[in-house]
C-alpha atoms as a PDB file:
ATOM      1  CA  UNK A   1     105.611 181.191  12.184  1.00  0.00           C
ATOM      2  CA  UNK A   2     105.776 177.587  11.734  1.00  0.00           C
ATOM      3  CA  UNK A   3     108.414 176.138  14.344  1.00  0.00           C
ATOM      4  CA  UNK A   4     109.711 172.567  14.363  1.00  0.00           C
ATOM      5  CA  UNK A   5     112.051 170.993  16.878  1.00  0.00           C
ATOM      6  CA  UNK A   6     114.623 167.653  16.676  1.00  0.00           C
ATOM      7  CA  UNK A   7     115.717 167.047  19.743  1.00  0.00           C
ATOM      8  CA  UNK A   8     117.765 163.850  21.320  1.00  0.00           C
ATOM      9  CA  UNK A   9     117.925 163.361  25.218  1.00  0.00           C
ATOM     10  CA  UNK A  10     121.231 163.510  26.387  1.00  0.00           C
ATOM     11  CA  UNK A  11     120.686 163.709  30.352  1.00  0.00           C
ATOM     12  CA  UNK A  12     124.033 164.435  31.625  1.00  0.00           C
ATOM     13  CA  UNK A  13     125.892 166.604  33.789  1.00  0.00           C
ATOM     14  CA  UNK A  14     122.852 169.369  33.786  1.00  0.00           C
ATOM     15  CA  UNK A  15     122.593 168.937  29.183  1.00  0.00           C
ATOM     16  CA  UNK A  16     118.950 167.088  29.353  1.00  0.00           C
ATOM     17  CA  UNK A  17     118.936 167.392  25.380  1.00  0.00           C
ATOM     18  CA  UNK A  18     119.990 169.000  22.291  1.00  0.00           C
ATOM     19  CA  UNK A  19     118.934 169.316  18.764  1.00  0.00           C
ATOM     20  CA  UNK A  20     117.886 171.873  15.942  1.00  0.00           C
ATOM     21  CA  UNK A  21     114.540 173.854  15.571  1.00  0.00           C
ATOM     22  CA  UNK A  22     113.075 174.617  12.038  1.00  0.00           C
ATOM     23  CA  UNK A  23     111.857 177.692  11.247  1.00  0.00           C
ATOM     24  CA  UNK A  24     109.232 177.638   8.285  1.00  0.00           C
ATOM     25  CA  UNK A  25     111.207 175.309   6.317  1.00  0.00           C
ATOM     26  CA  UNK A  26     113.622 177.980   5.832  1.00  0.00           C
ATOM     27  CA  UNK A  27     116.163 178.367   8.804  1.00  0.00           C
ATOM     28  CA  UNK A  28     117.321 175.905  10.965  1.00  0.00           C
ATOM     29  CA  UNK A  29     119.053 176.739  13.816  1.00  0.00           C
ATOM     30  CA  UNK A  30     121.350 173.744  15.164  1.00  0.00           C
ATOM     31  CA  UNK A  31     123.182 173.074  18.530  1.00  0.00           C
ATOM     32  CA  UNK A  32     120.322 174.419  20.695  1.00  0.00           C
ATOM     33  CA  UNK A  33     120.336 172.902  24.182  1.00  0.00           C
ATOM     34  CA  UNK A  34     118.438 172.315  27.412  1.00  0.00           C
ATOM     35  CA  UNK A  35     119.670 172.884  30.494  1.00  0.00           C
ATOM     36  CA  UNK A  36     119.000 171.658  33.601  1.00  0.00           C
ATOM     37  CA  UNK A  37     119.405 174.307  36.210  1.00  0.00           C
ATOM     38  CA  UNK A  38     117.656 172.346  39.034  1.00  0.00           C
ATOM     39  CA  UNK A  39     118.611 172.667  42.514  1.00  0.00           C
ATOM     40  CA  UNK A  40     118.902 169.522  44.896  1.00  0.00           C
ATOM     41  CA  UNK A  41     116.031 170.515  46.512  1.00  0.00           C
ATOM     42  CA  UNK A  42     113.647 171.009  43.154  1.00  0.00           C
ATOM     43  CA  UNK A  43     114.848 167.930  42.202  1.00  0.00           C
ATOM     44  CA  UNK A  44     113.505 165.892  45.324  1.00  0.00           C
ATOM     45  CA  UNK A  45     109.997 167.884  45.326  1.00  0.00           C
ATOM     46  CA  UNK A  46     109.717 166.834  41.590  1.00  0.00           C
ATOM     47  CA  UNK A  47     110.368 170.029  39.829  1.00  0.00           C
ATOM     48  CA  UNK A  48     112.513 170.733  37.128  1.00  0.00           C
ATOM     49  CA  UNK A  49     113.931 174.272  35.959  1.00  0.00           C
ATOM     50  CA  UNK A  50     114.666 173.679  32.545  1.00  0.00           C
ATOM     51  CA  UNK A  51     116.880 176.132  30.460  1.00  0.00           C
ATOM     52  CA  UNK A  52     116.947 176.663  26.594  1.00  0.00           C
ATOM     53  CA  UNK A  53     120.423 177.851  25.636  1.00  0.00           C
ATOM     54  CA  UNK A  54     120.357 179.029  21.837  1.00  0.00           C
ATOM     55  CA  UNK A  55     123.736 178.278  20.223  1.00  0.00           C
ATOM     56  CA  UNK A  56     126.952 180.679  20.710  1.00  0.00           C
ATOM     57  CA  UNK A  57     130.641 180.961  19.686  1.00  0.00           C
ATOM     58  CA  UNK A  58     133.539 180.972  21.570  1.00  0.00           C
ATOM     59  CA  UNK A  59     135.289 184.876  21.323  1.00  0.00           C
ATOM     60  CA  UNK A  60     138.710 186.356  22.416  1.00  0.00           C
ATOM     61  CA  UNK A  61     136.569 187.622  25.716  1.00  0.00           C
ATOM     62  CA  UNK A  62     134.557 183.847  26.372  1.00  0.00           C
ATOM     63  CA  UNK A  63     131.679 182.589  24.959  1.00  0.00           C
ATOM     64  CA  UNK A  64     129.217 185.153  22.776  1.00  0.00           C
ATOM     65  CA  UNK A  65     125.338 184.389  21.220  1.00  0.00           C
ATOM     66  CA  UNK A  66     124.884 183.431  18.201  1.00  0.00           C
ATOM     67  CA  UNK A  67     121.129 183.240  17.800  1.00  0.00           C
ATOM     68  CA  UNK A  68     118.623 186.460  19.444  1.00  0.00           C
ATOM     69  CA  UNK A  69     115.339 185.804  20.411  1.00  0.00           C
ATOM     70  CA  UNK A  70     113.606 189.289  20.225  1.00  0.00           C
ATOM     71  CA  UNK A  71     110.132 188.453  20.400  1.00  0.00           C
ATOM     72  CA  UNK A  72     108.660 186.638  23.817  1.00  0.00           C
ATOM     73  CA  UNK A  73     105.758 185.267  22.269  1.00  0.00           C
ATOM     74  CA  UNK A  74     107.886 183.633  19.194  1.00  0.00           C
ATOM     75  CA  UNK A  75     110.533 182.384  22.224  1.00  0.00           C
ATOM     76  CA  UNK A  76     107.440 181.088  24.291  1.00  0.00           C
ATOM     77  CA  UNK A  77     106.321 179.074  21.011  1.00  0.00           C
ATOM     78  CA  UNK A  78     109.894 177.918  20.180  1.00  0.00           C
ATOM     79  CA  UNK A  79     110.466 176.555  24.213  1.00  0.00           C
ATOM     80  CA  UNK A  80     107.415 174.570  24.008  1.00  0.00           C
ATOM     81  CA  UNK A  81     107.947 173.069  20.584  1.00  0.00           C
ATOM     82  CA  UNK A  82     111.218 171.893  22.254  1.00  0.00           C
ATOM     83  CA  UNK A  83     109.823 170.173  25.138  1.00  0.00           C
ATOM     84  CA  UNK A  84     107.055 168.964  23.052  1.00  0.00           C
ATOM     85  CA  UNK A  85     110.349 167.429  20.797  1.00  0.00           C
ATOM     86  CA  UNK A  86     111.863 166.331  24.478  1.00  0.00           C
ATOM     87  CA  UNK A  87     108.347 164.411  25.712  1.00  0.00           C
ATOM     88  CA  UNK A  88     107.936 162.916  21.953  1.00  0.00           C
ATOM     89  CA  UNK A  89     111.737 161.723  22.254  1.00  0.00           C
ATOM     90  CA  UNK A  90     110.876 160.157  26.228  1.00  0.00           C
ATOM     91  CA  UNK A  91     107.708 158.419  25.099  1.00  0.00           C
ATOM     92  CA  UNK A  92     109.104 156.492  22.006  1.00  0.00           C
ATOM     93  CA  UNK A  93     112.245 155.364  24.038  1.00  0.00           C
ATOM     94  CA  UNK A  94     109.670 154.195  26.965  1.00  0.00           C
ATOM     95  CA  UNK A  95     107.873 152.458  24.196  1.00  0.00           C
ATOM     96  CA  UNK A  96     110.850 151.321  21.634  1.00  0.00           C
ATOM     97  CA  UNK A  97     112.331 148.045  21.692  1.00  0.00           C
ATOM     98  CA  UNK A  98     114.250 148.328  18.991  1.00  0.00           C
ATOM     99  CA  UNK A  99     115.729 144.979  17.546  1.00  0.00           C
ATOM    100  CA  UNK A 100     119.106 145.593  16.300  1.00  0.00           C
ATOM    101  CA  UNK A 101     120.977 142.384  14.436  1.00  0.00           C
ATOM    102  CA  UNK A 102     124.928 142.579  15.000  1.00  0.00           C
ATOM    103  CA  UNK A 103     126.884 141.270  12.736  1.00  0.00           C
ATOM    104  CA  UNK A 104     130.755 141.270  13.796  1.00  0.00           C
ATOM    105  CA  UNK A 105     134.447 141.174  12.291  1.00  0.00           C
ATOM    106  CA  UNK A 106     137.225 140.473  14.426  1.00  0.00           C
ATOM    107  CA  UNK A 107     140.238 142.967  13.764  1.00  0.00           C
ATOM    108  CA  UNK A 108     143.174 144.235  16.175  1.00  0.00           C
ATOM    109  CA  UNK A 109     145.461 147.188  15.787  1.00  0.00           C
ATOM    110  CA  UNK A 110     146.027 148.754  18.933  1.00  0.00           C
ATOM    111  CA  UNK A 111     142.416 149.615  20.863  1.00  0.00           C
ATOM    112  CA  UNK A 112     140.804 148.616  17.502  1.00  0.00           C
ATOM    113  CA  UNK A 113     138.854 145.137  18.014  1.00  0.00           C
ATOM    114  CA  UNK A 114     136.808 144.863  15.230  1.00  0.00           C
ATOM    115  CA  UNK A 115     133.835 146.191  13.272  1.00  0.00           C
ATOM    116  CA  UNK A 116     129.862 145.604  13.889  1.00  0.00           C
ATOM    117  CA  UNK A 117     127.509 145.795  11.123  1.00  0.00           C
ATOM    118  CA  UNK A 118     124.173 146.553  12.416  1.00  0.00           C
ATOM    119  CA  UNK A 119     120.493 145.519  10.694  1.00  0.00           C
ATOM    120  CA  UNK A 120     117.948 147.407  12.302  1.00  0.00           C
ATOM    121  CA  UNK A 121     114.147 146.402  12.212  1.00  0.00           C
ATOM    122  CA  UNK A 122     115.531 144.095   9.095  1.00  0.00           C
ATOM    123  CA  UNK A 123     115.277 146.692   7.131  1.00  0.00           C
ATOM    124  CA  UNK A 124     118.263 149.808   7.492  1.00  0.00           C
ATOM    125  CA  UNK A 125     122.012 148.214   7.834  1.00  0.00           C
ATOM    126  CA  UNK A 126     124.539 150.736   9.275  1.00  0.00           C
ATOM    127  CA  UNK A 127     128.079 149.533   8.746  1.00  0.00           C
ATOM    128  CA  UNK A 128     131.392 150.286  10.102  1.00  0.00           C
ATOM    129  CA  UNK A 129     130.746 150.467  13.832  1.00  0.00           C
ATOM    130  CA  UNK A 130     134.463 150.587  15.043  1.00  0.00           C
ATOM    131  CA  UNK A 131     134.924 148.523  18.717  1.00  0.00           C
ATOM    132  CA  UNK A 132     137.357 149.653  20.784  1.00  0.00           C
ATOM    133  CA  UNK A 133     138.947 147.270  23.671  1.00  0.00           C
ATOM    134  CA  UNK A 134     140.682 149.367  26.304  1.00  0.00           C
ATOM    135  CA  UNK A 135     141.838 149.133  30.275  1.00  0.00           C
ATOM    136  CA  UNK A 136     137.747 150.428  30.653  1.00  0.00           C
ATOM    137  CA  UNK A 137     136.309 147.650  28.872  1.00  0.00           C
ATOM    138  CA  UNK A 138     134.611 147.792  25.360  1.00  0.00           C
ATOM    139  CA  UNK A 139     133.530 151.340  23.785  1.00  0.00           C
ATOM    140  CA  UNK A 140     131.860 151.806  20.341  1.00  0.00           C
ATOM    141  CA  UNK A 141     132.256 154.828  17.864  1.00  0.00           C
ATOM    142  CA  UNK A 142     129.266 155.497  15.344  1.00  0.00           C
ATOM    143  CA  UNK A 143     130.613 156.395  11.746  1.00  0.00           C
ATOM    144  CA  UNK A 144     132.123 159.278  11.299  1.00  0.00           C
ATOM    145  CA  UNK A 145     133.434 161.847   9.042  1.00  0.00           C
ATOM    146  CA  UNK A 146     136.387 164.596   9.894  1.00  0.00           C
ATOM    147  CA  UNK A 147     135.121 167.744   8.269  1.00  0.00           C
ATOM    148  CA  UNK A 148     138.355 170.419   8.757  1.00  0.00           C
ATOM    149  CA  UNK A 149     139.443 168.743  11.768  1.00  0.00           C
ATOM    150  CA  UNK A 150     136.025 168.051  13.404  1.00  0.00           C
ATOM    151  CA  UNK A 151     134.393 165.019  13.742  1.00  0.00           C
ATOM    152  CA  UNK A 152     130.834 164.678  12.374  1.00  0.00           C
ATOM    153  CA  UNK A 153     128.333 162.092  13.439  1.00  0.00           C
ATOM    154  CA  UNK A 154     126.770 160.377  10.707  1.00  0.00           C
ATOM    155  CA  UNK A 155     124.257 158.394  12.683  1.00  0.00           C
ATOM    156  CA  UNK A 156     122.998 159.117  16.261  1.00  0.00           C
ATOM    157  CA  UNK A 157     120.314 157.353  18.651  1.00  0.00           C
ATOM    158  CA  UNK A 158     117.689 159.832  19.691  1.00  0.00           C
ATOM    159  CA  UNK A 159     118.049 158.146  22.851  1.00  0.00           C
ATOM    160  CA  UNK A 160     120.953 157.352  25.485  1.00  0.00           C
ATOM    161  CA  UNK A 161     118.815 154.415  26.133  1.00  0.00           C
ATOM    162  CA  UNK A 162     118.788 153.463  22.213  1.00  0.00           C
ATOM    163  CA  UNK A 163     122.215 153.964  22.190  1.00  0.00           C
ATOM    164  CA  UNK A 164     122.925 151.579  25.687  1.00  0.00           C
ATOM    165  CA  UNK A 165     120.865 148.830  23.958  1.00  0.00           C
ATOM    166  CA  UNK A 166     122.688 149.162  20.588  1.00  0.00           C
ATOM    167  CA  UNK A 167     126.289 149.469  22.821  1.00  0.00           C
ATOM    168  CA  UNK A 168     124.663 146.127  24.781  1.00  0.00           C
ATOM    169  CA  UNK A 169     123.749 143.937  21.347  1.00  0.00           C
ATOM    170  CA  UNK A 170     127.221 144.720  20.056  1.00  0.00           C
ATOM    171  CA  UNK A 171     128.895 143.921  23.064  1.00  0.00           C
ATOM    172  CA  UNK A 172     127.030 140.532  23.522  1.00  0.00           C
ATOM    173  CA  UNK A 173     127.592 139.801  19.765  1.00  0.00           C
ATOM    174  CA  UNK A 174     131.977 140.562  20.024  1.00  0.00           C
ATOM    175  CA  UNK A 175     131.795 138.351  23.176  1.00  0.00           C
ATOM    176  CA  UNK A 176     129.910 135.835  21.517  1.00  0.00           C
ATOM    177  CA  UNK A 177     131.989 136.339  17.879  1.00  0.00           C
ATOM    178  CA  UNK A 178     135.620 136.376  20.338  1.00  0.00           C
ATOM    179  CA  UNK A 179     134.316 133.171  22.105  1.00  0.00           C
ATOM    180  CA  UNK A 180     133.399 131.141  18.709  1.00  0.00           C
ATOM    181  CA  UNK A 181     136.983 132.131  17.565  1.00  0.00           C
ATOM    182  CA  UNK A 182     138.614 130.637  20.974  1.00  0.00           C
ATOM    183  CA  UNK A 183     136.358 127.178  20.564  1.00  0.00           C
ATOM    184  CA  UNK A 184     137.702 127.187  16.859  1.00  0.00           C
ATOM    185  CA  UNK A 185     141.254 127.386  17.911  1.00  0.00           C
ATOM    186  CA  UNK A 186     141.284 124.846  20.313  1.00  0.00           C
ATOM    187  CA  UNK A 187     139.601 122.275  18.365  1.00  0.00           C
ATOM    188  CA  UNK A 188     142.552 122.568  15.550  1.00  0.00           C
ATOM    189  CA  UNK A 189     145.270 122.363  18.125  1.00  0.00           C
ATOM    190  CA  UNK A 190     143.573 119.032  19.653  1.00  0.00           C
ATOM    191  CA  UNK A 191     143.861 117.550  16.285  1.00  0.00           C
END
């Protein structure tokens, strides 16, 4: 059996990743997760007990599987395609620097503040990056659709530290964008 994994580091509160495995082109299984069940101690020698969680549904009596692994050797394949997916993921966001040009348009209604178009490696442009201004300071939201009340990413970074130098660039570029807007003011009302 021919077993393929996607997965994108996550690396909070005990999710280390998450992604989809591919079984012989034919059936992929999506929202399979690692978990970290480490204890303090394992953590400060080093070690890590890692967890695969296959995907389940939420019942009338709690939370039931979805997906039933009933053969150890094809679960021992699928667990290290996964953290084969999980060291391929570390090692191109250790070596990424991704550039990322921002492009920005100023907008307000309520925690809306504008848009960022983004050109990445000069070559793929995603648009429609919403900025949001709140009491916390700036947040982004990657486009979206709402499929039957559920919101559906359209773009993700395989990374969270893709995604923190994306959120950084855009950031820079609405301070920068906000400030060129303030200068522009000013110099009218001197005239």
């Amino acid at each position: 059996m021919k077993i393929e994994s996607d997965m994108r580091i996550i690396n909070k509160n005990g999710l280390v990743a998450i992604g989809s495995i591919t079984l012989d082109e034919i059936i992929t299984i999506q929202d399979v997760k690692v978990l970290d069940r480490s204890s303090e101690e394992e953590r400060a020698q080093g070690k890590e007990n890692w967890m695969i969680s296959m995907p389940r549904r939420k019942g009338k009596e709690g939370w039931n599987g979805v997906i039933f692994l009933r053969n150890a050797a094809i679960r021992e394949k699928i667990e290290e395609k996964v953290y084969e997916g999980i060291r391929k993921n570390l090692m191109c966001d250790l070596n990424a620097e991704p550039e990322f040009d921002v492009h920005i348009t100023l907008y307000s209604k309520d925690t809306l503040a504008g848009y960022a178009n983004v050109l990445y490696e000069n070559a793929v442009e995603i648009r429609g990056i919403q900025i949001h201004r709140d009491r916390e300071g700036i947040r982004i939201k990657l486009p979206y659709n709402l499929n039957d009340g559920k919101f559906q990413s359209l773009i993700q970074m395989n990374t969270e530290r893709v995604y923190d130098l994306l959120k950084v660039k855009i950031e820079e570029a609405y301070h920068h964008t906000v400030q060129e807007r303030e200068a522009c003011k000013d110099g009218r009302e001197r005239r």
